[in-house]
N, C-alpha and C. Protein backbone atom coordinates (compact mmCIF):
# COMPACT_ATOMS: atom_id res chain seq x y z
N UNK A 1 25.61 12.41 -23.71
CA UNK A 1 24.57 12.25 -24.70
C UNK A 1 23.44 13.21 -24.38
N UNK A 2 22.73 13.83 -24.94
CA UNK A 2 21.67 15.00 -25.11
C UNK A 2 20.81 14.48 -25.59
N UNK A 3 20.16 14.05 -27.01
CA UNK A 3 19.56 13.09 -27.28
C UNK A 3 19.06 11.86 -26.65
N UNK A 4 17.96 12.06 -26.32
CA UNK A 4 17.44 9.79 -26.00
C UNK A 4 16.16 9.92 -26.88
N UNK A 5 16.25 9.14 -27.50
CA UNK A 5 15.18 8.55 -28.04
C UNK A 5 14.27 7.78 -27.33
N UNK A 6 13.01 7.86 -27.15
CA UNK A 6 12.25 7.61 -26.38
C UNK A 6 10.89 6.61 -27.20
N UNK A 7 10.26 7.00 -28.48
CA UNK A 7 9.38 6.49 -29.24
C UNK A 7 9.95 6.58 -30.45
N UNK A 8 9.51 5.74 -31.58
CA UNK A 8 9.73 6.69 -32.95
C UNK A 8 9.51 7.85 -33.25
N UNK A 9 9.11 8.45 -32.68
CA UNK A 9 8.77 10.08 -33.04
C UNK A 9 8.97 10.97 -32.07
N UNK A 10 9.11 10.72 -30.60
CA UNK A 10 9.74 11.39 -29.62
C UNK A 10 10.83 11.22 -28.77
N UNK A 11 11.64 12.03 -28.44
CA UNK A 11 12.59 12.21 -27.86
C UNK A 11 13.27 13.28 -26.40
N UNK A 12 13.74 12.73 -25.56
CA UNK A 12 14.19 13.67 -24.63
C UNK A 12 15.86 14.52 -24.82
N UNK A 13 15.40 15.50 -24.74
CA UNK A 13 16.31 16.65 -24.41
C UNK A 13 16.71 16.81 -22.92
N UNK A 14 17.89 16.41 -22.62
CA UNK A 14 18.73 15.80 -21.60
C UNK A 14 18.98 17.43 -20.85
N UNK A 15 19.56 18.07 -21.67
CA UNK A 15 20.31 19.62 -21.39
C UNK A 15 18.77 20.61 -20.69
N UNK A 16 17.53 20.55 -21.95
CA UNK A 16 16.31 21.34 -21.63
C UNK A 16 15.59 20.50 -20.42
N UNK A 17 15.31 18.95 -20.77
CA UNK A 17 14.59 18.54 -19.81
C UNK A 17 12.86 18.60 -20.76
N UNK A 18 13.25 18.75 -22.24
CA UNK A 18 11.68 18.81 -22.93
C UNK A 18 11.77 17.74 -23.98
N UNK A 19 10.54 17.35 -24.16
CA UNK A 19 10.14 16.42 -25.18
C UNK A 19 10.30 17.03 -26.61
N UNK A 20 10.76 15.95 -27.29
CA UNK A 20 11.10 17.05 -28.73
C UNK A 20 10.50 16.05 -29.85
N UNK A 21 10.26 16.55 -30.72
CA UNK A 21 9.54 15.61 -32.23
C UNK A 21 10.90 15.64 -32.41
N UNK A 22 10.66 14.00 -32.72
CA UNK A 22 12.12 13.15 -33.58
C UNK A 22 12.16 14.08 -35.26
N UNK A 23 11.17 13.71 -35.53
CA UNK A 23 10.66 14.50 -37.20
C UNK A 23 10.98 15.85 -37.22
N UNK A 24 10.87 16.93 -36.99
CA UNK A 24 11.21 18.37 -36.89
C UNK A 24 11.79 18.94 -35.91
N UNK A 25 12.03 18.08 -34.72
CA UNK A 25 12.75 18.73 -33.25
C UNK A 25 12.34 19.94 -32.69
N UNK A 26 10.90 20.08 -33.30
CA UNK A 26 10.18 20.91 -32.32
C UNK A 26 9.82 20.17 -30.46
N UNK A 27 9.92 21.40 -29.78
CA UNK A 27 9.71 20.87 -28.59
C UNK A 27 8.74 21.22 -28.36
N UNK A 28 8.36 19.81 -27.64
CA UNK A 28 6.44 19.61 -27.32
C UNK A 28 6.37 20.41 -25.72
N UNK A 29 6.94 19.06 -24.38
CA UNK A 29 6.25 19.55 -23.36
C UNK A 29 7.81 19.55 -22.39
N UNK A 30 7.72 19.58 -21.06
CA UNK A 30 8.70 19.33 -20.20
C UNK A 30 8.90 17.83 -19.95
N UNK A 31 9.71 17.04 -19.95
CA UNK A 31 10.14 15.71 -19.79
C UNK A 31 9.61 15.14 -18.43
N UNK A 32 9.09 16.66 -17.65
CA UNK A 32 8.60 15.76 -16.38
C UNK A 32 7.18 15.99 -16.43
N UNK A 33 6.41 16.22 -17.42
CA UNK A 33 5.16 15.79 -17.31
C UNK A 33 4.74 14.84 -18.74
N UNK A 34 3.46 15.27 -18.65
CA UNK A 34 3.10 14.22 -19.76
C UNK A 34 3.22 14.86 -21.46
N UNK A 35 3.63 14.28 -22.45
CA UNK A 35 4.11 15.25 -23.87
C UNK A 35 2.70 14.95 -24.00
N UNK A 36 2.05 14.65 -23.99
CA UNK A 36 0.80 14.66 -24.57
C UNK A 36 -0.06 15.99 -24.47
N UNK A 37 0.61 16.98 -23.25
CA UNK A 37 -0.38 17.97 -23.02
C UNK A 37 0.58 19.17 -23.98
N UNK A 38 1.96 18.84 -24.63
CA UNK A 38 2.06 20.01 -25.68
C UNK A 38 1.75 19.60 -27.27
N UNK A 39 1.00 18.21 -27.14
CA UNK A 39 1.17 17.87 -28.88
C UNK A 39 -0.72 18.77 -29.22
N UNK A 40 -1.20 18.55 -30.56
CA UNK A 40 -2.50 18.96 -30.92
C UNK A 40 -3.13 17.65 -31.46
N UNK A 41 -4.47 18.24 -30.67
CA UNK A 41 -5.13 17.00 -30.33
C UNK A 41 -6.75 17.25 -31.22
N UNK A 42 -6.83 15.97 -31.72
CA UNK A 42 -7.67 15.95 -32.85
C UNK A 42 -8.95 14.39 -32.31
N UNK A 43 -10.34 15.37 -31.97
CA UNK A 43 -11.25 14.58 -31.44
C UNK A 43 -12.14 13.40 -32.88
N UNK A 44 -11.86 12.61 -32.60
CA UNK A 44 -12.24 11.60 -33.98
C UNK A 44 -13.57 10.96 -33.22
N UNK A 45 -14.42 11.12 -34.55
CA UNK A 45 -15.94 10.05 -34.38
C UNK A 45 -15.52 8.97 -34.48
N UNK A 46 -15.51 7.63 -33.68
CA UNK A 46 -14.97 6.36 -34.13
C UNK A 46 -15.72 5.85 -35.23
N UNK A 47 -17.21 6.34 -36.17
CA UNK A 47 -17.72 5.95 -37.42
C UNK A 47 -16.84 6.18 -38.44
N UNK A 48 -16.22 7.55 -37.99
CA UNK A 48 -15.21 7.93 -39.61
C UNK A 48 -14.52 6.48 -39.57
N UNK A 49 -13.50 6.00 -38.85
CA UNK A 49 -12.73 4.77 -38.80
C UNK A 49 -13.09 3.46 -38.63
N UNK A 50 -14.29 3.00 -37.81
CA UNK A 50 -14.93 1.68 -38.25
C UNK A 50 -16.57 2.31 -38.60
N UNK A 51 -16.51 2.02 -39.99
CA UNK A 51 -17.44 2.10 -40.38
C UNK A 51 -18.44 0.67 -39.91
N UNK A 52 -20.02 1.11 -39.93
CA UNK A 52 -21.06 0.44 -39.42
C UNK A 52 -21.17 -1.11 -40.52
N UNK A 53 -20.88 -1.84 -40.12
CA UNK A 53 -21.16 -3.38 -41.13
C UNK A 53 -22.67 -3.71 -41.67
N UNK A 54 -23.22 -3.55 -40.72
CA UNK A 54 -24.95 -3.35 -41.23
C UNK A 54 -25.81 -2.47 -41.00
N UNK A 55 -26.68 -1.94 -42.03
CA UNK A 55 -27.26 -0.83 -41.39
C UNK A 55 -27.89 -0.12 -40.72
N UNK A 56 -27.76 1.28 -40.19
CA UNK A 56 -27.57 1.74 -39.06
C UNK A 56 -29.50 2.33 -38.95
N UNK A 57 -29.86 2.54 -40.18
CA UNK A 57 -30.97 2.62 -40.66
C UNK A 57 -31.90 1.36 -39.63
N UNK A 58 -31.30 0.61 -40.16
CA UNK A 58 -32.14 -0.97 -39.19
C UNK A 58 -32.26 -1.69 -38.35
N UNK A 59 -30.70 -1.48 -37.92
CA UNK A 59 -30.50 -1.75 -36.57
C UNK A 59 -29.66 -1.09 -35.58
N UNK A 60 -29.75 -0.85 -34.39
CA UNK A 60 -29.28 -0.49 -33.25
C UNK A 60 -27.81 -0.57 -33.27
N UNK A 61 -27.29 -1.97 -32.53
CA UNK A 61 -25.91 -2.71 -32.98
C UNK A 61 -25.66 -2.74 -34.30
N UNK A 62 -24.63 -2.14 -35.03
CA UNK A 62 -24.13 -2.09 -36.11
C UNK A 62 -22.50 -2.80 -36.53
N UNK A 63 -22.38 -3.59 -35.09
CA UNK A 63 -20.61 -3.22 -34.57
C UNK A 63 -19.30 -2.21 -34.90
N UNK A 64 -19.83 -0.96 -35.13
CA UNK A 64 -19.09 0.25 -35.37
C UNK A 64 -19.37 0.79 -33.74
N UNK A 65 -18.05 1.27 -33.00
CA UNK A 65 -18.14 1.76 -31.59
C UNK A 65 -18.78 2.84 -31.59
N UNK A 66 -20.31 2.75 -30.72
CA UNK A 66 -20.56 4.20 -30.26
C UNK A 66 -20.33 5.22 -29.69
N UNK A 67 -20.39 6.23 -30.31
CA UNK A 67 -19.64 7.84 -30.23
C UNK A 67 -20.24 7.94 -29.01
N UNK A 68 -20.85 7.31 -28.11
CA UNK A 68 -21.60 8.29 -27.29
C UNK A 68 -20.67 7.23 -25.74
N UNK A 69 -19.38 6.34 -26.56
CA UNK A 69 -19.45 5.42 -25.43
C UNK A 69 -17.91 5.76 -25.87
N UNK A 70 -17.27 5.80 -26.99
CA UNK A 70 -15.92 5.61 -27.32
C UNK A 70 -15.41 6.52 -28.51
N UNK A 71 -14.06 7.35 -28.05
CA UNK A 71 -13.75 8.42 -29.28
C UNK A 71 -12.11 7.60 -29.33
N UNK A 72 -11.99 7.90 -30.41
CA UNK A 72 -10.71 8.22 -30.96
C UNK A 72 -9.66 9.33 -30.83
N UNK A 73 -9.00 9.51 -29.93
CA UNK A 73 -8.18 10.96 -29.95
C UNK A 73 -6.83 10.61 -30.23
N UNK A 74 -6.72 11.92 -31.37
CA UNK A 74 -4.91 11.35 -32.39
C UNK A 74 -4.20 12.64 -31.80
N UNK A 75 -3.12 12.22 -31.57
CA UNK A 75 -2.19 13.25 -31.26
C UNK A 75 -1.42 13.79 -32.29
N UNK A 76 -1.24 14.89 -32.51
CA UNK A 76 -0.49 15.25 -33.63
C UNK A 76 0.69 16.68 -33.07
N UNK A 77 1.93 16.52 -33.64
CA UNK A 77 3.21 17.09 -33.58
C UNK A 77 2.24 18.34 -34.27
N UNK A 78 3.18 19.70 -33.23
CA UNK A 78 2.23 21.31 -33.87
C UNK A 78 3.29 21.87 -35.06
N UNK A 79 4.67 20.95 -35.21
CA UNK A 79 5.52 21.31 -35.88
C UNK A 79 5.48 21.08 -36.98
N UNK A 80 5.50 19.87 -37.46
CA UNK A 80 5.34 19.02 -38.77
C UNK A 80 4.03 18.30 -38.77
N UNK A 81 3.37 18.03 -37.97
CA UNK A 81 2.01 17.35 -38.27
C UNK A 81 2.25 15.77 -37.95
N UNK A 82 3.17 15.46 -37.71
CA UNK A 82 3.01 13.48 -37.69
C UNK A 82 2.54 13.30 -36.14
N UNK A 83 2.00 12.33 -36.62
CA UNK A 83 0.79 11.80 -35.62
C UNK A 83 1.70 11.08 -34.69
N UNK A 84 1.77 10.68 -33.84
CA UNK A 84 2.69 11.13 -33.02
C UNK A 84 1.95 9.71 -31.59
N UNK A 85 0.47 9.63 -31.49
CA UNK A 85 -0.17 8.70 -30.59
C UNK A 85 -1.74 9.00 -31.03
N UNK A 86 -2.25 7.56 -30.84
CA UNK A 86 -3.66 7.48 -31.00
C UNK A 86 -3.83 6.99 -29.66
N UNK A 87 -5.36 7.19 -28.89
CA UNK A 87 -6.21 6.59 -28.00
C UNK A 87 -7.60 6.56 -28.41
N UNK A 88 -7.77 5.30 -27.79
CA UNK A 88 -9.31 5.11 -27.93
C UNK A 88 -10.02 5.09 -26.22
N UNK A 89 -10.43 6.05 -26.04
CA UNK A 89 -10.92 6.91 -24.45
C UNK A 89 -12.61 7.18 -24.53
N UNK A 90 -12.73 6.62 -23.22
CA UNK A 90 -14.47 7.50 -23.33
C UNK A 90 -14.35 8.81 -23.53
N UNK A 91 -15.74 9.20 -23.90
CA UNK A 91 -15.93 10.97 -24.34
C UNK A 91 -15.52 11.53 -22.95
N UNK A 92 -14.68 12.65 -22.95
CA UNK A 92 -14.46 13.78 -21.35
C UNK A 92 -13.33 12.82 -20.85
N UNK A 93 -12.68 11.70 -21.15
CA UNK A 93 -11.41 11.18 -19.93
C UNK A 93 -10.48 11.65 -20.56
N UNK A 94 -9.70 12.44 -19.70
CA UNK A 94 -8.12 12.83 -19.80
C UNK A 94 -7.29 11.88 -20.58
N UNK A 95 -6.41 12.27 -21.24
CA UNK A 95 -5.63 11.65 -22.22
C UNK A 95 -4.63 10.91 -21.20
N UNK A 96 -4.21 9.98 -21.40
CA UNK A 96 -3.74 8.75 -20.72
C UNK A 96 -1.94 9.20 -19.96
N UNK A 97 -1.26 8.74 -19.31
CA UNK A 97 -0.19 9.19 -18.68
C UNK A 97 0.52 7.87 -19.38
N UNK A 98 1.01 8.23 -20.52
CA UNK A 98 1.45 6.49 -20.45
C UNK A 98 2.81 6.26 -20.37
N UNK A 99 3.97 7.40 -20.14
CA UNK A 99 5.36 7.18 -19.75
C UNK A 99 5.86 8.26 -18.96
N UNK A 100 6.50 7.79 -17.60
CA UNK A 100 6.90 8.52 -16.65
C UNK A 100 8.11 8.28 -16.47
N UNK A 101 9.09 9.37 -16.97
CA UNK A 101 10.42 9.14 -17.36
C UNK A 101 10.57 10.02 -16.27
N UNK A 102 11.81 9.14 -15.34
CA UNK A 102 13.11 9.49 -14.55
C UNK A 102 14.33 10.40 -15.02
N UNK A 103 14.25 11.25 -15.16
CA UNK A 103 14.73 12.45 -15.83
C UNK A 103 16.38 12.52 -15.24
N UNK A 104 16.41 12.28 -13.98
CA UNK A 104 17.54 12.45 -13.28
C UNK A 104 18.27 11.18 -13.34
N UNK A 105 17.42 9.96 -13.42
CA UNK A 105 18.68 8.88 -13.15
C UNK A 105 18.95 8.24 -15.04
N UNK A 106 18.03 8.91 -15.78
CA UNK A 106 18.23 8.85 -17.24
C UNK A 106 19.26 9.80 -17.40
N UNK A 107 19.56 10.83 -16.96
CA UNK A 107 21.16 11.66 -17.21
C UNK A 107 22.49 10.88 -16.46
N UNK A 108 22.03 10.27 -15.66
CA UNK A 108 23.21 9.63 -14.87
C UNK A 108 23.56 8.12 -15.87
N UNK A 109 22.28 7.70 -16.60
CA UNK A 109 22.61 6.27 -17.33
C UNK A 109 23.39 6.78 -18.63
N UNK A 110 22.77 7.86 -18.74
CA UNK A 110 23.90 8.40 -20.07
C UNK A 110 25.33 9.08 -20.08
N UNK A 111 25.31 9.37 -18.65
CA UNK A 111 26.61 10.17 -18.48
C UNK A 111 27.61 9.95 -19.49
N UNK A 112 27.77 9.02 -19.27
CA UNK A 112 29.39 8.30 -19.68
C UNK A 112 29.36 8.13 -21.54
N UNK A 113 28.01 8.47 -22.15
CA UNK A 113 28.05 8.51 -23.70
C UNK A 113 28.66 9.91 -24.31
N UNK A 114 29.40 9.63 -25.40
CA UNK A 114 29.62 10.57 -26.32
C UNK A 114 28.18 11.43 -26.83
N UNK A 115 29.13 12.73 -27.22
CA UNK A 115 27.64 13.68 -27.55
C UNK A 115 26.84 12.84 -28.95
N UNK A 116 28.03 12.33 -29.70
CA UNK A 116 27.87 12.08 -30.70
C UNK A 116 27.17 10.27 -30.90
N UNK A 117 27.13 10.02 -29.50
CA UNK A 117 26.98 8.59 -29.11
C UNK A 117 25.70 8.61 -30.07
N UNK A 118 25.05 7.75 -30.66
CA UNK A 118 23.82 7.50 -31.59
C UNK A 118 23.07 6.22 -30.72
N UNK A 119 21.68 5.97 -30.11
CA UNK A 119 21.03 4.93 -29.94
C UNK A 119 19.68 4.47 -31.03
N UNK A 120 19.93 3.18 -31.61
CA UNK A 120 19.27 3.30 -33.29
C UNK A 120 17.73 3.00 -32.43
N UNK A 121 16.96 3.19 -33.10
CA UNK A 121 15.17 2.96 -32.61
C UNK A 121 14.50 3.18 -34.09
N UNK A 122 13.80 1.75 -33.73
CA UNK A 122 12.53 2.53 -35.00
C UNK A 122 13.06 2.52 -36.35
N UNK A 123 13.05 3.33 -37.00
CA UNK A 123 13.44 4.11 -38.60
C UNK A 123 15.55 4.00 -38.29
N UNK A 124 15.45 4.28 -37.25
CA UNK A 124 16.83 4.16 -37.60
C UNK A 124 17.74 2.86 -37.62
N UNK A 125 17.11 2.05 -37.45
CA UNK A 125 17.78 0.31 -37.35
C UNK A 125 17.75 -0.09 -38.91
N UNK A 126 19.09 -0.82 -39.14
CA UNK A 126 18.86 -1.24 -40.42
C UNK A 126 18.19 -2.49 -40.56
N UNK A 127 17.90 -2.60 -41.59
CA UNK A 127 16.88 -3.71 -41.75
C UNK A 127 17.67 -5.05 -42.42
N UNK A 128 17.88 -6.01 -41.90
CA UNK A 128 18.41 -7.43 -42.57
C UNK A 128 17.67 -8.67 -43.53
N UNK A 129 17.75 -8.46 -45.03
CA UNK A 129 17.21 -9.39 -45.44
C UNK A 129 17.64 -10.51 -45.51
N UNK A 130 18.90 -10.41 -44.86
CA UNK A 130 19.47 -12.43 -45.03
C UNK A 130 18.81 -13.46 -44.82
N UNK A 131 18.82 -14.26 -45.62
CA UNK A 131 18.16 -15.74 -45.58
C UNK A 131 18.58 -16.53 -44.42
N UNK A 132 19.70 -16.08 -43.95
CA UNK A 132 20.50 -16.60 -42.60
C UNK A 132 19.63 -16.12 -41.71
N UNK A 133 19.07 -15.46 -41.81
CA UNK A 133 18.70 -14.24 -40.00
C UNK A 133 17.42 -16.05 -39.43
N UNK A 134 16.91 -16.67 -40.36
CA UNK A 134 15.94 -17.69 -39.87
C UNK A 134 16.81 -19.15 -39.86
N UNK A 135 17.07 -19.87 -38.74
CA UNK A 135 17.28 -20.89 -38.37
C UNK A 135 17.00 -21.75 -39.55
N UNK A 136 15.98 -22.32 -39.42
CA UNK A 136 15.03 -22.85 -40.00
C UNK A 136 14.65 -22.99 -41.49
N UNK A 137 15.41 -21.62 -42.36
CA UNK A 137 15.26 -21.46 -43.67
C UNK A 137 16.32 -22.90 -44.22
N UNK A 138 15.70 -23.42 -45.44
CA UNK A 138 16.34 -24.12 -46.07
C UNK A 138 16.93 -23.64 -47.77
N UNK A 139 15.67 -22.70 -48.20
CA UNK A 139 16.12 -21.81 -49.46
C UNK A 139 15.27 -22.83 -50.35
N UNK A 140 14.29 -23.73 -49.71
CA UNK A 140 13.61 -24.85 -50.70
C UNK A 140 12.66 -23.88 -50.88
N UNK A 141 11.45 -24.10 -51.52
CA UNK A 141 9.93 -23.27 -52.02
C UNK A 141 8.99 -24.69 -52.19
């Protein structure tokens, strides 16, 4: 298997050893560091997204997070554009390490799959509307 799916939108390249957008299969970073340092990164005012409930004119506390305490940073694919990870980080902290994939014993768990082997995630699982899937359903209203 060459393919692992890793998030809905990212994936490891088994053969390269790089992170690839699920969406366009552009490759972001190397599988042994963090993909976050090949995606494009977009610094957000947290006002654009919670706007202030009362006004800012009058009072201090508005409960909209202050820019001067908390940003928004969106990650975005340089290939196709899908957003790919949000954080909410003080202003100046490094973007977060948040998966440290075993590169070597993830080729050894796949060995034994077909190239063609498929693992569903996300968008690719089908979806079941049966009335069966709940215990509990009786079909009354």
């Amino acid at each position: 298997m060459r393919f692992v799916p890793m998030t809905e939108y990212l994936q490891i390249d088994l053969e390269t050893e790089r992170w690839q957008c699920r969406r366009c299969g552009r490759e972001i970073a190397s599988a042994r560091e963090n993909y976050k340092t090949g995606l494009l990164v977009f610094d957000r005012d947290p006002r654009e997204i919670h706007r202030p409930l009362i006004d800012p004119q009058r009072y201090e506390f508005t409960f909209s997070p202050d820019p001067q305490w908390c940003r928004i940073v969106e990650f975005y694919c340089p290939g196709c554009g899908t957003m790919v990870e949000v954080e909410y980080l003080p202003p100046g902290h490094p973007p977060t390490y948040d998966m440290e994939i075993d590169i070597d014993a993830l080729r050894a768990q796949k060995a034994g799959l077909d190239d063609d082997a498929v693992i569903p995630l996300g968008r690719d699982l089908p979806v079941n509307f049966s009335t069966q899937a709940h215990s509990n359903w009786t079909g009354e209203r």
